[in-house]
N, C-alpha and C. Protein backbone atom coordinates (compact mmCIF):
# COMPACT_ATOMS: atom_id res chain seq x y z
N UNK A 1 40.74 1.84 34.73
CA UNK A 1 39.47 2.23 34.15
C UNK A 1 39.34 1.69 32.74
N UNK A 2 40.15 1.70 32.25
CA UNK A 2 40.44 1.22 30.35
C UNK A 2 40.21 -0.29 30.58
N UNK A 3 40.64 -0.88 31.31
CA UNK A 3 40.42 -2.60 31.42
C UNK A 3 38.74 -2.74 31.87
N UNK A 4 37.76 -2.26 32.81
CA UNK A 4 36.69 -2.16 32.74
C UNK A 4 36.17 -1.95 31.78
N UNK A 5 35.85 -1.06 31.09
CA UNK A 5 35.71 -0.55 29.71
C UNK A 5 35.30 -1.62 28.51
N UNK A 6 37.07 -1.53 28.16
CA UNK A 6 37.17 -3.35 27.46
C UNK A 6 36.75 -4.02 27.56
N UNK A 7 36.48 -4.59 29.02
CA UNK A 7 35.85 -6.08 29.71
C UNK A 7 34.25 -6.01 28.64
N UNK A 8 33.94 -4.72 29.02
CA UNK A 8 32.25 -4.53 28.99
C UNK A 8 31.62 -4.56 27.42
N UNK A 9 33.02 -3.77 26.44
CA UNK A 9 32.75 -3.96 25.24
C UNK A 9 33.28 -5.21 24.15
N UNK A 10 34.21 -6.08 24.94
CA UNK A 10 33.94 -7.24 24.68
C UNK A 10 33.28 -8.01 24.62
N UNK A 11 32.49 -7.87 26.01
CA UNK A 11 31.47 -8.52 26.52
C UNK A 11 30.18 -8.19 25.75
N UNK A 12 30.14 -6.98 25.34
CA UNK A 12 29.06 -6.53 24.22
C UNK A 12 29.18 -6.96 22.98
N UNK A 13 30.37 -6.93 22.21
CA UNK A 13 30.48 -7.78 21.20
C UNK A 13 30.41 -9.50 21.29
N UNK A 14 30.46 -9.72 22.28
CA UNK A 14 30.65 -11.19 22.48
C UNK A 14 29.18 -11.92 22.34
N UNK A 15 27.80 -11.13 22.64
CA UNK A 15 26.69 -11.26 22.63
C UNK A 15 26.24 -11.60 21.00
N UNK A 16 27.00 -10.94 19.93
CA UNK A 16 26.73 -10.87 18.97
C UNK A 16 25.23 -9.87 18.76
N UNK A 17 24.84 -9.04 19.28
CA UNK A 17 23.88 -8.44 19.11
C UNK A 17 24.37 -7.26 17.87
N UNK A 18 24.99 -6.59 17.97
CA UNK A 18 25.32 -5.30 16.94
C UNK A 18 25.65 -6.39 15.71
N UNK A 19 26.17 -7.53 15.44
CA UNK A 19 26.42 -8.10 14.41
C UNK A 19 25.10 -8.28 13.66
N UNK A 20 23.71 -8.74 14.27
CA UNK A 20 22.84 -9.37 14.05
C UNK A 20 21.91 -7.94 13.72
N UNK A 21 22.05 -6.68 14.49
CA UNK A 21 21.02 -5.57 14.00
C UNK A 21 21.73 -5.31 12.73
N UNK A 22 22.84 -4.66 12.32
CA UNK A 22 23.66 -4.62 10.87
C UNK A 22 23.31 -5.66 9.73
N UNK A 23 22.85 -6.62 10.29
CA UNK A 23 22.83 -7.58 9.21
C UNK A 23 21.11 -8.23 9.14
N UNK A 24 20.47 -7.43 9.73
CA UNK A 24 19.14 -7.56 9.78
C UNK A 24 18.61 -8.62 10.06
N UNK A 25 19.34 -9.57 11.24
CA UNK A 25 19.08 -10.95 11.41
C UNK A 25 18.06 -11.11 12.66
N UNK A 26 16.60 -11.06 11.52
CA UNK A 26 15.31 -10.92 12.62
C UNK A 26 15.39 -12.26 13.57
N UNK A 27 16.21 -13.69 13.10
CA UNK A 27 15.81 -15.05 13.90
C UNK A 27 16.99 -14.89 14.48
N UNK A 28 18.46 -14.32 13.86
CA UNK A 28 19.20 -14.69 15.31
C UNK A 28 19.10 -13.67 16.70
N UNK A 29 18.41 -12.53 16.59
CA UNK A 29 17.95 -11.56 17.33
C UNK A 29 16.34 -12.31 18.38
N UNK A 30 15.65 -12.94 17.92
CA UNK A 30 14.57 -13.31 18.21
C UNK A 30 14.76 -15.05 19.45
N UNK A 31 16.39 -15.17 19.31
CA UNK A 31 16.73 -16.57 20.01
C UNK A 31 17.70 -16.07 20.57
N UNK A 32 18.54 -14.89 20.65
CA UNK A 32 19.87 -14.28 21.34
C UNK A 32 18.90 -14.11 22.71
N UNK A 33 19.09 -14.91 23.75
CA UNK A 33 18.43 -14.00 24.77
C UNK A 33 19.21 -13.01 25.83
N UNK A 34 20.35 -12.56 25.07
CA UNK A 34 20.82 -11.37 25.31
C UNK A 34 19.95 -10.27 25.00
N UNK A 35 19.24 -9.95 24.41
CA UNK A 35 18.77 -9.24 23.41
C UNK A 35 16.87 -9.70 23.85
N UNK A 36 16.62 -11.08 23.48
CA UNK A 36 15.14 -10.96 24.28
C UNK A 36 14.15 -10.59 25.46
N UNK A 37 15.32 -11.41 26.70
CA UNK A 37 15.06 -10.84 27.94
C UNK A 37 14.52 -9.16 28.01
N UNK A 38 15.92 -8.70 27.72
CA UNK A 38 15.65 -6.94 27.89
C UNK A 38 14.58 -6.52 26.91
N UNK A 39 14.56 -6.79 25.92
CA UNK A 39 13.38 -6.17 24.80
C UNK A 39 12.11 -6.75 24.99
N UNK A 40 11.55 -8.26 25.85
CA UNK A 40 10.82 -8.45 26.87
C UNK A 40 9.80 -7.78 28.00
N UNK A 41 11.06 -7.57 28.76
CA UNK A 41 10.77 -6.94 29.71
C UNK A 41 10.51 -5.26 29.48
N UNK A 42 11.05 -4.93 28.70
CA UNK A 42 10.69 -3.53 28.16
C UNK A 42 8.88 -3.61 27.62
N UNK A 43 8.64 -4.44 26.51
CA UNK A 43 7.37 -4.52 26.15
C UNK A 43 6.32 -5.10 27.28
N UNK A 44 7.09 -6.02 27.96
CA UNK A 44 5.92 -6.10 29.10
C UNK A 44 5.84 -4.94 30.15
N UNK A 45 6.83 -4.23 30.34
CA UNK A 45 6.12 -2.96 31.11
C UNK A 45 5.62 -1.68 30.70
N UNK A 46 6.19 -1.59 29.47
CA UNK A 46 5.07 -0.82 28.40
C UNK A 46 3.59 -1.22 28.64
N UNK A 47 3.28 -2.45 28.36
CA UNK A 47 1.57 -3.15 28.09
C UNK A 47 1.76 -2.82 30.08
N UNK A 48 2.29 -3.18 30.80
CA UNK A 48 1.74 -3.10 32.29
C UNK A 48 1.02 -0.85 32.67
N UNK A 49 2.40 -0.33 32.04
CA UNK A 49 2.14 1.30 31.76
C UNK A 49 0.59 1.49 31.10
N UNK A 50 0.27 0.35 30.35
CA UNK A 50 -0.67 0.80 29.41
C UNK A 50 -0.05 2.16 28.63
N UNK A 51 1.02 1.57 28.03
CA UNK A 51 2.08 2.94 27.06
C UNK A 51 1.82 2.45 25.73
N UNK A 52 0.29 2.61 25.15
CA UNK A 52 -0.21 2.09 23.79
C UNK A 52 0.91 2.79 22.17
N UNK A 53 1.11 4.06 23.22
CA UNK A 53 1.72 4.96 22.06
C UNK A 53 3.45 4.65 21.79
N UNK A 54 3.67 4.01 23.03
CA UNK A 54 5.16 3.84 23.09
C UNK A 54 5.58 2.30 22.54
N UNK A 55 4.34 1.23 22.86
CA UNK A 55 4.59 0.08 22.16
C UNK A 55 4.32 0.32 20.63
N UNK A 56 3.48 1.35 20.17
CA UNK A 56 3.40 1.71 18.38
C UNK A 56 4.82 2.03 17.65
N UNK A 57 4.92 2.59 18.83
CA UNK A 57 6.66 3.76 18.02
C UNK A 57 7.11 2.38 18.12
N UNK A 58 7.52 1.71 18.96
CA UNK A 58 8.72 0.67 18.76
C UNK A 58 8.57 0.03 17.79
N UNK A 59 6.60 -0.63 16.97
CA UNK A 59 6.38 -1.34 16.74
C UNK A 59 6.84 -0.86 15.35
N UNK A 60 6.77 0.23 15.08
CA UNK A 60 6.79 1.41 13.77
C UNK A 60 8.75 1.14 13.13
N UNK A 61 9.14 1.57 14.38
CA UNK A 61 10.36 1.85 14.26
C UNK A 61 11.30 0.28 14.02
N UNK A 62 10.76 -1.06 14.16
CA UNK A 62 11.58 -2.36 13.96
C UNK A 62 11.21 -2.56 12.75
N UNK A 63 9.58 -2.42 12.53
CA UNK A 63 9.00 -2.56 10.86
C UNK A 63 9.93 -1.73 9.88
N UNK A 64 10.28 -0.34 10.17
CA UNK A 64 10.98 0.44 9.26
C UNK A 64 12.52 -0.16 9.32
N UNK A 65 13.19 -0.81 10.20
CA UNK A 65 14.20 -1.99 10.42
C UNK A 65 14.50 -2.86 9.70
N UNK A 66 13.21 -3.47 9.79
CA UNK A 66 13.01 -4.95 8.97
C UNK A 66 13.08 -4.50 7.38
N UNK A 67 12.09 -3.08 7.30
CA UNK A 67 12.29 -3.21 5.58
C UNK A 67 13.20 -2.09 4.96
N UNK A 68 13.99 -2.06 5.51
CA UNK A 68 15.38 -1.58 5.47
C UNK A 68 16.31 -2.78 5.29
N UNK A 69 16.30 -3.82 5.90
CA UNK A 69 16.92 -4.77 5.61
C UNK A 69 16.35 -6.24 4.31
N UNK A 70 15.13 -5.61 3.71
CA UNK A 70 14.23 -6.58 2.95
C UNK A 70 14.97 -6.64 1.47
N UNK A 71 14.87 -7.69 0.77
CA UNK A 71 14.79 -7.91 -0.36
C UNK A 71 14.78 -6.64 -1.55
N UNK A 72 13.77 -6.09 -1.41
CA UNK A 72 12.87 -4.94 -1.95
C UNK A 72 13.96 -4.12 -1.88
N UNK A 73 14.83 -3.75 -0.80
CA UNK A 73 15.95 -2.60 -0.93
C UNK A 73 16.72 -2.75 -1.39
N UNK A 74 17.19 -4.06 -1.92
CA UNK A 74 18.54 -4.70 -2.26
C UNK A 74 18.69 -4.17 -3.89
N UNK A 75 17.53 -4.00 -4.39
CA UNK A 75 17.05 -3.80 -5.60
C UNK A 75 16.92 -2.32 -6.42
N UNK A 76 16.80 -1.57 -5.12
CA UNK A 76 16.65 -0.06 -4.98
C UNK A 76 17.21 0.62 -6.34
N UNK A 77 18.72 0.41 -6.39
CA UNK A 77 19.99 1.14 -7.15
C UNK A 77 20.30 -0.30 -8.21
N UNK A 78 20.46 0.21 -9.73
CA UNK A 78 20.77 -0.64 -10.52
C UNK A 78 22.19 0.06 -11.41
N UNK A 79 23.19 -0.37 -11.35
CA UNK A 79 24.54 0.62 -11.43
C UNK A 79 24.74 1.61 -10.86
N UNK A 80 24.27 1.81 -10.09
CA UNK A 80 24.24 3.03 -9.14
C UNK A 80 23.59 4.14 -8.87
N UNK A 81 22.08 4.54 -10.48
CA UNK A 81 21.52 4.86 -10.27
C UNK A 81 20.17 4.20 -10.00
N UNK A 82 19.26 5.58 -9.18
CA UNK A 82 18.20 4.85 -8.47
C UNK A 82 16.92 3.88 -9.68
N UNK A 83 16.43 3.61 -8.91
CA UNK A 83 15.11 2.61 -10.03
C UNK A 83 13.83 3.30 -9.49
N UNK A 84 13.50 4.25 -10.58
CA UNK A 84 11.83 5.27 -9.80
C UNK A 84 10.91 3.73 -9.44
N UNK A 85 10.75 3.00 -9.91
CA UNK A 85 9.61 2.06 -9.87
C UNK A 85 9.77 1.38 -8.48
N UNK A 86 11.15 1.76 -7.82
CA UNK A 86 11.06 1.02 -6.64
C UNK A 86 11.30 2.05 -5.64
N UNK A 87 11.78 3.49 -6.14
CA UNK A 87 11.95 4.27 -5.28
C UNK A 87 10.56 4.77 -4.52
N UNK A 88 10.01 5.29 -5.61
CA UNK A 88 8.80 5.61 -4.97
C UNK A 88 7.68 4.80 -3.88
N UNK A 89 7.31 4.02 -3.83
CA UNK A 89 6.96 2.72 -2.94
C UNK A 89 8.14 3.30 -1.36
N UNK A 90 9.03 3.26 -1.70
CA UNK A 90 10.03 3.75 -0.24
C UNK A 90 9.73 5.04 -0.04
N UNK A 91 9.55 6.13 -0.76
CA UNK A 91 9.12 7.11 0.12
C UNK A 91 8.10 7.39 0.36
N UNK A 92 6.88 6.68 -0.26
CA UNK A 92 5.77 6.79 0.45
C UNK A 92 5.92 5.95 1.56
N UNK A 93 6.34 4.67 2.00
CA UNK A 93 6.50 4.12 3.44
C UNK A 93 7.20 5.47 4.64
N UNK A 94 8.31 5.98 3.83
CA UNK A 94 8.88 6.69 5.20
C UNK A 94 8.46 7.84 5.52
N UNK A 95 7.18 8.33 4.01
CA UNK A 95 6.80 9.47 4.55
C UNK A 95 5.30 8.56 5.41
N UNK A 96 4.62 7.86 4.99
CA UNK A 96 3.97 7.47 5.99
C UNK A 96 4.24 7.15 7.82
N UNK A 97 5.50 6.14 7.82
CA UNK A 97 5.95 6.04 9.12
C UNK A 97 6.47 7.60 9.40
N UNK A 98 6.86 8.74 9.04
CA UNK A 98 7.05 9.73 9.66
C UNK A 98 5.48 10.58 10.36
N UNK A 99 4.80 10.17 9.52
CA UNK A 99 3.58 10.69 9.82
C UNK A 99 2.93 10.40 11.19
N UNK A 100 2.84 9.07 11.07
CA UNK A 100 2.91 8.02 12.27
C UNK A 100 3.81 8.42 13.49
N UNK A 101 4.88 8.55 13.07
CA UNK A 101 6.04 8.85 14.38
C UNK A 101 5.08 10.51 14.52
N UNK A 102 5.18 10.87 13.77
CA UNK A 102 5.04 12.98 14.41
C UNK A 102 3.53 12.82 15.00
N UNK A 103 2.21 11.72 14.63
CA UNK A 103 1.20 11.82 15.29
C UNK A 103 1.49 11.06 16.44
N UNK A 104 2.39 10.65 17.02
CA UNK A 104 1.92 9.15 18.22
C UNK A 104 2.80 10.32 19.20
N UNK A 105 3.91 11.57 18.68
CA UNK A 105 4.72 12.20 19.72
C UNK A 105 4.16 13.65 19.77
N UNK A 106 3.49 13.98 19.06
CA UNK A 106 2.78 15.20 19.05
C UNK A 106 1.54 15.16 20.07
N UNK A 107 0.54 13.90 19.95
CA UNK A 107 -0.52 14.14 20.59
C UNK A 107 -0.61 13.44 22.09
């Protein structure tokens, strides 16, 4: 059972996919078609569902991804404490995308 296992999480690392979400790598994620196929076929049967609310959340939830991994965050903390001039700008995004997430699962 342990050699199956292995096989599979080798085989998962071997894709390089978890390397590329950690490191916010929108182009090597966007040409891995480990990773396209399935996220593909997921959005095309969402749009076939007509699942308007379920392609938003995803769409919500990679944007909050992407700028998690942006420039703009890198900047956040200057010796370790925070920088208000850049903090604020971030919590109005996540209190907005929360807003977003609690209206698209609430209604």
């Amino acid at each position: 059972m342990g050699g199956i296992w292995q096989r599979v999480m080798d085989m998962w690392q071997a894709t390089q996919i978890p390397q590329q979400i950690l490191e916010h790598n929108i182009l090597g994620l966007g040409h891995n078609l480990w990773f396209m196929i399935p996220f593909g076929l997921f959005i095309l049967w969402r749009l076939y569902r007509k699942d308007w609310r379920g392609i938003t959340l995803v769409a919500v939830l990679i944007g909050l991804w992407w700028f998690s991994g942006s420039e703009f965050m890198d900047g956040i903390t200057v010796n370790g404490k925070p920088v208000l001039s850049k903090l604020l700008p971030v919590v109005g995004i996540f209190i907005a995308a929360v807003g977003i997430i609690a209206c698209l699962l609430l209604l």
